[in-house]
C-alpha atoms as a PDB file:
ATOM      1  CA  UNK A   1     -16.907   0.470  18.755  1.00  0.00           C
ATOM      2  CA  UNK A   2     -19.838   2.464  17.654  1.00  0.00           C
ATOM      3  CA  UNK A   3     -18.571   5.848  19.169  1.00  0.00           C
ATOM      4  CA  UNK A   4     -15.362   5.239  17.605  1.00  0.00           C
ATOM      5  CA  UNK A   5     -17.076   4.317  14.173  1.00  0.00           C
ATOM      6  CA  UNK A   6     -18.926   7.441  14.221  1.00  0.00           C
ATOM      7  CA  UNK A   7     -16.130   9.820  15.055  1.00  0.00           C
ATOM      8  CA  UNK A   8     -13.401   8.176  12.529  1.00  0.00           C
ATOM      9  CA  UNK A   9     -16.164   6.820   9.951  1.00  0.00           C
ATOM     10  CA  UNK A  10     -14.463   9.931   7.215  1.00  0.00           C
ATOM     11  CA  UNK A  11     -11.027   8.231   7.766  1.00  0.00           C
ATOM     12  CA  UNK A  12     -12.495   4.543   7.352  1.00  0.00           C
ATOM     13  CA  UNK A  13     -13.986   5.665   3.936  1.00  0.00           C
ATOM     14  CA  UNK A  14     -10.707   7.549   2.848  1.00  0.00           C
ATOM     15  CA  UNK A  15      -8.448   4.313   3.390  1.00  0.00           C
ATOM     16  CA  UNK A  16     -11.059   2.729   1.376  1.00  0.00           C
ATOM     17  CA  UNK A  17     -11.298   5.567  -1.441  1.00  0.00           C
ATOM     18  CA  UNK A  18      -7.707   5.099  -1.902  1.00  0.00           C
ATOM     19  CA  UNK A  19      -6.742   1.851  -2.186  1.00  0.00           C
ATOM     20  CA  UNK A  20      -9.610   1.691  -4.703  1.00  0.00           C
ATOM     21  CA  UNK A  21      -8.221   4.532  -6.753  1.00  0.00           C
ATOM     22  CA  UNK A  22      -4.808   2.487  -6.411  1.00  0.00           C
ATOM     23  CA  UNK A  23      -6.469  -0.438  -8.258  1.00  0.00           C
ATOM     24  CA  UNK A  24      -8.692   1.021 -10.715  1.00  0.00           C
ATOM     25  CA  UNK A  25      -5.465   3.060 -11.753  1.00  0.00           C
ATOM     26  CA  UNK A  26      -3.410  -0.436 -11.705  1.00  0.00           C
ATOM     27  CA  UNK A  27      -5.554  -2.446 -13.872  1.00  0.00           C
ATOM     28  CA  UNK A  28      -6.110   0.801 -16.086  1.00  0.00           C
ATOM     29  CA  UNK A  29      -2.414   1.335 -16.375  1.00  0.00           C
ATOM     30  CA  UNK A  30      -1.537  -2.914 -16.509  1.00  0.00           C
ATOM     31  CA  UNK A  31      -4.421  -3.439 -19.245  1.00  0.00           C
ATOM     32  CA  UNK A  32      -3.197   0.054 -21.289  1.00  0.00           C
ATOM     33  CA  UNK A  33       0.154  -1.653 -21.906  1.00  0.00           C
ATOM     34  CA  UNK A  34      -0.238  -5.399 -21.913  1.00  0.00           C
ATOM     35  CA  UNK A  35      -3.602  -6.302 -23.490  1.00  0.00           C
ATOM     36  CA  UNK A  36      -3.028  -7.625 -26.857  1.00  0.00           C
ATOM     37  CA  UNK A  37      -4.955  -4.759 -28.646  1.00  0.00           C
ATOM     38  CA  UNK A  38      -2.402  -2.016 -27.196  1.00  0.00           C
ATOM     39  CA  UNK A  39      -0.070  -0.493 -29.111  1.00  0.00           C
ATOM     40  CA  UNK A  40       2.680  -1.247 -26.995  1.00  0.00           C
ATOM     41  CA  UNK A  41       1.898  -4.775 -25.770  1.00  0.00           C
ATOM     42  CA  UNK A  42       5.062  -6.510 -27.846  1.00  0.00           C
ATOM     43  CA  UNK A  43       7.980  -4.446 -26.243  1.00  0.00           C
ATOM     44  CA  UNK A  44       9.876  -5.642 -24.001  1.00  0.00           C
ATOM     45  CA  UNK A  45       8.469  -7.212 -20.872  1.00  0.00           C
ATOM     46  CA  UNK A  46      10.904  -5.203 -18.928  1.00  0.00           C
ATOM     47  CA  UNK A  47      10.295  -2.061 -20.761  1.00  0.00           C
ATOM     48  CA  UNK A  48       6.866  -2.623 -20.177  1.00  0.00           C
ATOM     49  CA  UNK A  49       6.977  -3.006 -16.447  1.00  0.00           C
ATOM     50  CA  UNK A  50       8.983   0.325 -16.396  1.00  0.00           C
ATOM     51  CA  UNK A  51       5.781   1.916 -17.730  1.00  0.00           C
ATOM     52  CA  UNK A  52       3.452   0.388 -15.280  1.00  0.00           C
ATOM     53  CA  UNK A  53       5.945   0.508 -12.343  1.00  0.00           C
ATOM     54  CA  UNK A  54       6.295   4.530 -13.060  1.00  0.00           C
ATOM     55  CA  UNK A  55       2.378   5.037 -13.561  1.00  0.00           C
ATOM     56  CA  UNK A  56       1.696   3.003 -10.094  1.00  0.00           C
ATOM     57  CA  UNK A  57       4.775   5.014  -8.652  1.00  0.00           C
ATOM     58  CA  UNK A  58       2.746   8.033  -9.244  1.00  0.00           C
ATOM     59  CA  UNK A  59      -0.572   6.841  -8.432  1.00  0.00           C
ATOM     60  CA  UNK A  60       0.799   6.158  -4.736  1.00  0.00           C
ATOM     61  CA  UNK A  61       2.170   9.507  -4.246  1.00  0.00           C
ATOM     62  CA  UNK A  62      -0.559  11.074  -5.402  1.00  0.00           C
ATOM     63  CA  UNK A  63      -3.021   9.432  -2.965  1.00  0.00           C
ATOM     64  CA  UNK A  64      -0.532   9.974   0.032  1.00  0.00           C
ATOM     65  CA  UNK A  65      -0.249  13.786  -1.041  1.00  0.00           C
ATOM     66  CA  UNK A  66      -4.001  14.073  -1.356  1.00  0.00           C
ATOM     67  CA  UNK A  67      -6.254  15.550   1.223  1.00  0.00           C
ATOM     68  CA  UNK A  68      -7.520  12.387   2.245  1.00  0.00           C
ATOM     69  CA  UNK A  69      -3.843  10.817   2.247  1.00  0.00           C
ATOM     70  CA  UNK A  70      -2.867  13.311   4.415  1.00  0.00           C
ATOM     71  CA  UNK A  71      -6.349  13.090   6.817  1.00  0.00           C
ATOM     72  CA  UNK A  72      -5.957   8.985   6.946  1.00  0.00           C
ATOM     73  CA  UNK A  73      -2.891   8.619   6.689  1.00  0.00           C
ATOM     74  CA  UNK A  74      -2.199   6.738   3.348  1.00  0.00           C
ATOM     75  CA  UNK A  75      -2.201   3.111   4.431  1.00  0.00           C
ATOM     76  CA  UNK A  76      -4.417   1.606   1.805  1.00  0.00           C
ATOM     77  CA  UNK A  77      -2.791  -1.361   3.342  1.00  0.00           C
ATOM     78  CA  UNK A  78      -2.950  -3.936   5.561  1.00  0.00           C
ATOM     79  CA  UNK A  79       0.160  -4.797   6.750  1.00  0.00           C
ATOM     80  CA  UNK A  80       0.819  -1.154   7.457  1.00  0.00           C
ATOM     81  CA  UNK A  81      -1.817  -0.755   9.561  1.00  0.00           C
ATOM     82  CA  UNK A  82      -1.092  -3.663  11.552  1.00  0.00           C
ATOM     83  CA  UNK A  83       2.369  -2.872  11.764  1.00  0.00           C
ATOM     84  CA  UNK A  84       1.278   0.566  13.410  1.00  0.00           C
ATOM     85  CA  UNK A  85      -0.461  -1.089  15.503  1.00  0.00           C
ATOM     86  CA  UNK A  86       2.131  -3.700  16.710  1.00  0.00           C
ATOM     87  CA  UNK A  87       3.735  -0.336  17.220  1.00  0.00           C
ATOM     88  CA  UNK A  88       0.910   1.064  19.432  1.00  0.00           C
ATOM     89  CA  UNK A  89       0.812   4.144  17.492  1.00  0.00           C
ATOM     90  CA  UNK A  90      -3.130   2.844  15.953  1.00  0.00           C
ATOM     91  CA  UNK A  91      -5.901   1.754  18.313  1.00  0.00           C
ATOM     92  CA  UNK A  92      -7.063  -1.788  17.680  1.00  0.00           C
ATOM     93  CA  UNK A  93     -10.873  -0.624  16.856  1.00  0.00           C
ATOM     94  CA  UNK A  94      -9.388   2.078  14.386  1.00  0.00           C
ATOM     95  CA  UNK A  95      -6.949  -0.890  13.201  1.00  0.00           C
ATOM     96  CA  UNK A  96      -9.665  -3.017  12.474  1.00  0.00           C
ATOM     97  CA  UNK A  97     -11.770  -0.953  10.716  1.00  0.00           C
ATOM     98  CA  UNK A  98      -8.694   0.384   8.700  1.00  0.00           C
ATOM     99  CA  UNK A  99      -8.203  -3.174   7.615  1.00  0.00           C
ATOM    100  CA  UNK A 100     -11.892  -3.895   7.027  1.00  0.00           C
ATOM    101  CA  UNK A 101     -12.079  -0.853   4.797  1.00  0.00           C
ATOM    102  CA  UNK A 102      -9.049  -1.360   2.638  1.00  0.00           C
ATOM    103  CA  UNK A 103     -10.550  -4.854   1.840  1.00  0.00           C
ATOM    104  CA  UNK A 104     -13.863  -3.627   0.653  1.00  0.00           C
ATOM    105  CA  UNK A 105     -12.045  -0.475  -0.918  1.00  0.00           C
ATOM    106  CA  UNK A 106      -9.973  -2.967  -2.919  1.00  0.00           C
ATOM    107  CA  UNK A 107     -12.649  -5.201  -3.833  1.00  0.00           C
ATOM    108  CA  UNK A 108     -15.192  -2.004  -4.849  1.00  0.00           C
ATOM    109  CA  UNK A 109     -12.160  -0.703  -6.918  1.00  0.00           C
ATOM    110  CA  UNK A 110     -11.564  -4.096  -8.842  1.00  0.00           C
ATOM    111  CA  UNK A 111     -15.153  -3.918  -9.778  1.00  0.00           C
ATOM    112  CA  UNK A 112     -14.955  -0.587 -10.561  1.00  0.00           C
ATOM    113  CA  UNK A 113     -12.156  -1.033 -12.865  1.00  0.00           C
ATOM    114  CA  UNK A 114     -14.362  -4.114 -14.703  1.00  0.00           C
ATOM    115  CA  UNK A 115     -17.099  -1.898 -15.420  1.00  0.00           C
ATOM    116  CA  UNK A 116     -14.570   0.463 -17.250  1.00  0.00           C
ATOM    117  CA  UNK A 117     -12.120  -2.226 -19.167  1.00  0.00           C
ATOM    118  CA  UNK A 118     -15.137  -4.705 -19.889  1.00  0.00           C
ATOM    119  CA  UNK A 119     -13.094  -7.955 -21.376  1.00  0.00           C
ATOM    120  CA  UNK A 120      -9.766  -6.030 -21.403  1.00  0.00           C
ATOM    121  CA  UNK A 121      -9.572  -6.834 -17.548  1.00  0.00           C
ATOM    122  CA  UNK A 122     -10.467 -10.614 -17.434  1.00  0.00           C
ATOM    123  CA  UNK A 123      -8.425 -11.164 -20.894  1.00  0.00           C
ATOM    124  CA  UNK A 124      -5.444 -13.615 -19.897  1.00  0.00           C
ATOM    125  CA  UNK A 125      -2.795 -11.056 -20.494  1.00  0.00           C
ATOM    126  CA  UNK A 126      -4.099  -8.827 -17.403  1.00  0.00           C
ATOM    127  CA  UNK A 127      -6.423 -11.495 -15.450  1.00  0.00           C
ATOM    128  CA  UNK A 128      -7.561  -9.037 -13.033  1.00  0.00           C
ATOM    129  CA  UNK A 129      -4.124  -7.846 -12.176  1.00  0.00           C
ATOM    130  CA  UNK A 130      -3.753 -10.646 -10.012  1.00  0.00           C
ATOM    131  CA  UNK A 131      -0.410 -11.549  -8.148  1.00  0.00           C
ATOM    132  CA  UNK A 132       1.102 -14.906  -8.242  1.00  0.00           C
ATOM    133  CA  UNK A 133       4.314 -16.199  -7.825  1.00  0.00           C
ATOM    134  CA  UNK A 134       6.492 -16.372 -10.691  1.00  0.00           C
ATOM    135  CA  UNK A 135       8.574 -19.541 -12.385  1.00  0.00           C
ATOM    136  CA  UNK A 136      10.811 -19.773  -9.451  1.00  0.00           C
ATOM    137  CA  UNK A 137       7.822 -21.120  -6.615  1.00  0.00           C
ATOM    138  CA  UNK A 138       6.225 -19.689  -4.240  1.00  0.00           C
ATOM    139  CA  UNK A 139       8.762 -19.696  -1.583  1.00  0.00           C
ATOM    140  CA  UNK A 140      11.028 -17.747  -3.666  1.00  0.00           C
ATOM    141  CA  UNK A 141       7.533 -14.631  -4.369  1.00  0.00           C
ATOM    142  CA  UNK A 142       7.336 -15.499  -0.528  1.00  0.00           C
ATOM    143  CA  UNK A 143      10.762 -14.296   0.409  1.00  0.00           C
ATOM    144  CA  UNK A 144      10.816 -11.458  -2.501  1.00  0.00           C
ATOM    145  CA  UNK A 145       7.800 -10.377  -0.412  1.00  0.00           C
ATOM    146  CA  UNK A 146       8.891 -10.334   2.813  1.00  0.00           C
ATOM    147  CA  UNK A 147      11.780  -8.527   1.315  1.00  0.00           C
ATOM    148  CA  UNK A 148      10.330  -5.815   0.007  1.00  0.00           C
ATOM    149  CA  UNK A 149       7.596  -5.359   1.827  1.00  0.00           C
ATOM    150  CA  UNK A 150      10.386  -4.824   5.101  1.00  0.00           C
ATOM    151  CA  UNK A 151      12.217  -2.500   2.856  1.00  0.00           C
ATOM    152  CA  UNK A 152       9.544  -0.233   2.327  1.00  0.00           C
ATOM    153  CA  UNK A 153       8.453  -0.496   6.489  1.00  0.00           C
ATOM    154  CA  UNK A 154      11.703   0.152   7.093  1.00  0.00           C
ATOM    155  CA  UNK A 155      12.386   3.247   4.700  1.00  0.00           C
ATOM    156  CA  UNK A 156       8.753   4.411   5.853  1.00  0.00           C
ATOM    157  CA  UNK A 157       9.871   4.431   9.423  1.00  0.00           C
ATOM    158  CA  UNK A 158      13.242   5.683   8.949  1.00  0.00           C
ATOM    159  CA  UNK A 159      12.320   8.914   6.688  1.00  0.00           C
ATOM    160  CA  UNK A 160       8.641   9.716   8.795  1.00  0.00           C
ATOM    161  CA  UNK A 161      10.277  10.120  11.897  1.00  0.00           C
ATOM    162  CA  UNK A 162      13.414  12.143  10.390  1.00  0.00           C
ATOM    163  CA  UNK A 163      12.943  15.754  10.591  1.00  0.00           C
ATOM    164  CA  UNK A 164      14.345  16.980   7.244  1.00  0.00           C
ATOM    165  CA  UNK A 165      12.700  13.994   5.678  1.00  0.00           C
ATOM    166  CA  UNK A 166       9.669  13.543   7.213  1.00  0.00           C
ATOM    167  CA  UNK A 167       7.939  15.279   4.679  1.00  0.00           C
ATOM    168  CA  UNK A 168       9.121  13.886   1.764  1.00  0.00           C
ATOM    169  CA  UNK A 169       8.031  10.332   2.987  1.00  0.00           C
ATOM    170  CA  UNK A 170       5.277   9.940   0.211  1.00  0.00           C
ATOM    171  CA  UNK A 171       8.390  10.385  -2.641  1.00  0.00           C
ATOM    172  CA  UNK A 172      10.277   7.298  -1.263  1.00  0.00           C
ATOM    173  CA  UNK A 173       7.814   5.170  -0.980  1.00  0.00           C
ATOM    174  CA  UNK A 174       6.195   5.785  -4.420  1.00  0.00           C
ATOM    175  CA  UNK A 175       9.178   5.994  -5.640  1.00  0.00           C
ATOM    176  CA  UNK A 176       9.953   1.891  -4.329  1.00  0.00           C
ATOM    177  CA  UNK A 177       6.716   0.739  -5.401  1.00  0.00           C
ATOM    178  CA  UNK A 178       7.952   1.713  -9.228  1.00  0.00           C
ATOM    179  CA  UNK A 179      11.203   0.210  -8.175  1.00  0.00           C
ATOM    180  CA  UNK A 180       9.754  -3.023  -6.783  1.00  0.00           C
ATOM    181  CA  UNK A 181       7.705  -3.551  -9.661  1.00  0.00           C
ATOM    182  CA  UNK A 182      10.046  -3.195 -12.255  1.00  0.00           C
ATOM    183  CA  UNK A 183      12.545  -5.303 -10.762  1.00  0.00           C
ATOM    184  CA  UNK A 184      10.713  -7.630  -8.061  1.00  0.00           C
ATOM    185  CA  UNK A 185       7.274  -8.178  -9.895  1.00  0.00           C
ATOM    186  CA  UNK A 186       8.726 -11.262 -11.899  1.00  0.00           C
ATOM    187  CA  UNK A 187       9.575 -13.059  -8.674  1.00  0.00           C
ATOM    188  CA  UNK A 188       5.791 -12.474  -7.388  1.00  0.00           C
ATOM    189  CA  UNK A 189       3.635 -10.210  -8.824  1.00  0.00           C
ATOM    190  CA  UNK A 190       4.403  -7.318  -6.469  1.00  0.00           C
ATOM    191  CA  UNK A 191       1.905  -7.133  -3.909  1.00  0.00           C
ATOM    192  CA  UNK A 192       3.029  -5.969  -0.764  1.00  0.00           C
ATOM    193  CA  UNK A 193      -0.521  -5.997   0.198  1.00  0.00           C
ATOM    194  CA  UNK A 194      -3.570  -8.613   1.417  1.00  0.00           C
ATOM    195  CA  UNK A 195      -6.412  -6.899   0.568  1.00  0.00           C
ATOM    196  CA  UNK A 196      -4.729  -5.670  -3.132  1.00  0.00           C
ATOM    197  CA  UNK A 197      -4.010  -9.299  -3.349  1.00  0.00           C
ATOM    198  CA  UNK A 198      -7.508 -10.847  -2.065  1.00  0.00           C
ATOM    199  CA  UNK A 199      -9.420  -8.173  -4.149  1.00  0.00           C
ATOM    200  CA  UNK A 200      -7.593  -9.501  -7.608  1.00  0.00           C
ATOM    201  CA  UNK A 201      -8.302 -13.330  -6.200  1.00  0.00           C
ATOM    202  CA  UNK A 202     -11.959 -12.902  -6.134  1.00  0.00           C
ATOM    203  CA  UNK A 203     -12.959 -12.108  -9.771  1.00  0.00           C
ATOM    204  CA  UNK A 204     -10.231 -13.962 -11.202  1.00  0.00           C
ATOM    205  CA  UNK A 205     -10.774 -17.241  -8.862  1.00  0.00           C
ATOM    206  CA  UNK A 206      -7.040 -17.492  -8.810  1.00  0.00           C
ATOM    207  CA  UNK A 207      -6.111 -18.195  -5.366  1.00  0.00           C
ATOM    208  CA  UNK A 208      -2.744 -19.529  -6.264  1.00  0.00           C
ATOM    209  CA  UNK A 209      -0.121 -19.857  -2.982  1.00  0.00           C
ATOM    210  CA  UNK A 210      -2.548 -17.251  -1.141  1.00  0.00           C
ATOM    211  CA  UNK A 211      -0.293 -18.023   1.517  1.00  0.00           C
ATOM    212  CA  UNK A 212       2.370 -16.023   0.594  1.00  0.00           C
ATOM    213  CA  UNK A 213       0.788 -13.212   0.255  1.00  0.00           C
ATOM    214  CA  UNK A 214      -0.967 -13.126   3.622  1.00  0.00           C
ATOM    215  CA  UNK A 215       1.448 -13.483   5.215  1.00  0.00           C
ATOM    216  CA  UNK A 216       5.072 -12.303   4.177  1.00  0.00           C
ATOM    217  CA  UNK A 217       3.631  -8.500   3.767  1.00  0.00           C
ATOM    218  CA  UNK A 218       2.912  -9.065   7.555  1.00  0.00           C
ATOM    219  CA  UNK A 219       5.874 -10.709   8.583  1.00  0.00           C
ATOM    220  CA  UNK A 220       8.621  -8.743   6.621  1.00  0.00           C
ATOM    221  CA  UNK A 221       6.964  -5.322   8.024  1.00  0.00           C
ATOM    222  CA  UNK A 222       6.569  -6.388  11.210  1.00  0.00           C
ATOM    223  CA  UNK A 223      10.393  -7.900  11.139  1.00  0.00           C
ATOM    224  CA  UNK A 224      11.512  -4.037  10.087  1.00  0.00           C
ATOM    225  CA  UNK A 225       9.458  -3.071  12.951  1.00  0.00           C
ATOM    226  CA  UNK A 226      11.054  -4.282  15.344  1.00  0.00           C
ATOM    227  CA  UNK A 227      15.142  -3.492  14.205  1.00  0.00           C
ATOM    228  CA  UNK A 228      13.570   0.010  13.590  1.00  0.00           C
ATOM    229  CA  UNK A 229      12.251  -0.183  17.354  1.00  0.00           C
ATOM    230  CA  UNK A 230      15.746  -1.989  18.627  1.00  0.00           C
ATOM    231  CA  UNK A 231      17.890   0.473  16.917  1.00  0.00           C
ATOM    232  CA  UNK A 232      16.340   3.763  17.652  1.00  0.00           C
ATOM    233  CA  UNK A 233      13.772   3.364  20.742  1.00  0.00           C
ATOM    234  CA  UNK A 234       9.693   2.719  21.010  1.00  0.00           C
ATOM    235  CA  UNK A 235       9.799   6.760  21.318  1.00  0.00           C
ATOM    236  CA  UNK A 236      11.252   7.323  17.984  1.00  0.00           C
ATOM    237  CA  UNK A 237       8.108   6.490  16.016  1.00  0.00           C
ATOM    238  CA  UNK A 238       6.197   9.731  16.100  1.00  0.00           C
ATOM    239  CA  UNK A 239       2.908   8.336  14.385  1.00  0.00           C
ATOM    240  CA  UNK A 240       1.577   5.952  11.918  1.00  0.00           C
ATOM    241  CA  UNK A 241       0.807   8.732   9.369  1.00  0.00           C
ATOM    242  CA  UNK A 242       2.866   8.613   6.277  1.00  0.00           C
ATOM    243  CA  UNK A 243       2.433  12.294   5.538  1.00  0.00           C
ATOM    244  CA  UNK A 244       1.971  15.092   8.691  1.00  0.00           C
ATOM    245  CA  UNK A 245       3.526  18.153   7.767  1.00  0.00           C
ATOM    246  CA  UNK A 246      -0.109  19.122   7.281  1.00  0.00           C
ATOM    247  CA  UNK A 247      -3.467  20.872   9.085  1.00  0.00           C
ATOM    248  CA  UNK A 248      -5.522  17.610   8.837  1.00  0.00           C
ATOM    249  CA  UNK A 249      -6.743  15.695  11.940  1.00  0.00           C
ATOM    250  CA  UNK A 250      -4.555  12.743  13.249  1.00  0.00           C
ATOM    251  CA  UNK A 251      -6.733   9.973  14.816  1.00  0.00           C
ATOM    252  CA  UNK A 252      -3.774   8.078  15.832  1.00  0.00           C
ATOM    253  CA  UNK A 253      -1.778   7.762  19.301  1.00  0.00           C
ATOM    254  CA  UNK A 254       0.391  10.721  17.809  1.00  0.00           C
ATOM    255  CA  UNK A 255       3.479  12.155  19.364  1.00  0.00           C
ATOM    256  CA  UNK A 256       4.708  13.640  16.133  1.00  0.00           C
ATOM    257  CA  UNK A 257       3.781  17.426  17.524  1.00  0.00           C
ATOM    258  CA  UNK A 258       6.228  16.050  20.891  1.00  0.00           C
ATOM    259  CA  UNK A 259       8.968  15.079  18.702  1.00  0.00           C
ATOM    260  CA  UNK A 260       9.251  18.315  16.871  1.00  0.00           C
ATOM    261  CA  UNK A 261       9.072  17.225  13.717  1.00  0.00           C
ATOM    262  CA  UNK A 262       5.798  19.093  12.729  1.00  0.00           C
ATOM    263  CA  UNK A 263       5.146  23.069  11.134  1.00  0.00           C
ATOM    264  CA  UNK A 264       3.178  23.952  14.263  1.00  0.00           C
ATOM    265  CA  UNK A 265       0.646  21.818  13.327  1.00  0.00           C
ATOM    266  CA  UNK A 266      -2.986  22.463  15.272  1.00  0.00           C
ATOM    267  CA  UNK A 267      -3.455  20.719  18.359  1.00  0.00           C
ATOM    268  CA  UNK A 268      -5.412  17.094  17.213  1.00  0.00           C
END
């Protein structure tokens, strides 16, 4: 574990850079248009999520375009990594640390993002951008997010290992996360993710049906997993990077280079 800590420490901190970037820029953006003292915080709710759904849109393909997007691979998540994993394409030590790093990344970013909003982040209206379900119950957020958390596995999956595509993998999936949350964030928030969940829950002491979102993330990625695996073949998922049409190192069990989907990228 140590020898493996010390040659992928850079892509531990990267994963944790990023989803802390993600949720400094989410309770920036969430506090900029629903905080009482904002301009726009009276227009409609669904107008409103537009404007946050299209900022965090953004946000994500900017980190999975970034250098350290492309070096790491632009998890940020939990559920992905695992998922990669289930898939044998990420070692379990790298896994582990991946998820270990996100948490703290998300936590560090939450705190972050206090320091800069003050009051504006713990004010009722934002509450630490935390995800709960919404007036339908938790098992309604928990199916919305085993929904859309297989639809994005899925359309990760199908576009990174599709030639033509392949590169353009960063567009779709920023490109659901504005979808998801202006259309699926009244059912539950929008999380898609444990550790963005777990690092709103710990300021805001609101661990309300937890459950859900431990575990349907998880379960819906690992579900589109395994029709992705059924349909096209084990050999058809080339690596667990998001983005590789580029010169940074892969750390993963990659066969992207085998499955000629790559620019003559450098041997990794």
């Amino acid at each position: 574990m140590i020898n493996t800590i010390r040659r992928h420490y850079p892509e531990y901190l990267m994963e944790a850079a990023g989803l802390g970037i993600f949720m400094v820029a989410a309770a920036v953006i969430t506090a900029a248009v629903v905080h009482p003292s904002s301009p726009i915080s009276q227009i409609d709710p669904l107008l409103q999520r537009s404007l946050i759904g299209i900022g965090m849109g953004l946000t994500a393909i900017s980190l999975i375009y970034s250098p350290w997007g492309k070096q790491s691979g632009a998890h940020y998540n939990p559920a992905v990594t695992l998922t990669f994993l289930h898939l044998g394409k990420v070692k379990p030590k790298d896994a582990f640390c991946y998820v270990i790093a996100q948490l703290l990344g998300g936590s560090l970013g939450i705190l972050i993002a206090a320091g800069l909003l003050g009051n504006m982040l713990s004010h009722p209206s934002v509450d630490y951008i935390v995800t709960i379900p919404g007036t339908q119950g938790a098992i309604t957020a928990f199916f919305a997010e085993l929904v859309i958390s297989f639809g994005l596995m899925m359309t990760v999956l199908t576009v990174s290992n599709t030639a033509r595509l392949a590169r353009w993998t960063g567009l779709f999936a920023g490109a659901l996360v504005a979808t998801y949350i202006i259309i699926e964030a009244p059912l539950s928030g929008m999380s898609m993710n444990p550790a963005r969940t777990i690092a709103s829950a710990i300021p805001a002491n609101n661990w309300t049906a937890i459950w859900v979102y431990l575990t349907a993330p998880i379960l819906g990625m690992f579900l589109a997993s395994e029709i992705y695996v059924r349909i096209k073949g084990q050999q058809a998922v080339c690596c667990a990077k998001l983005h590789h049409q580029n010169h940074k190192r892969c750390i993963f069990r990659c066969g992207f280079k085998a499955q000629h989907l790559s620019d003559q990228l450098p041997d990794i």
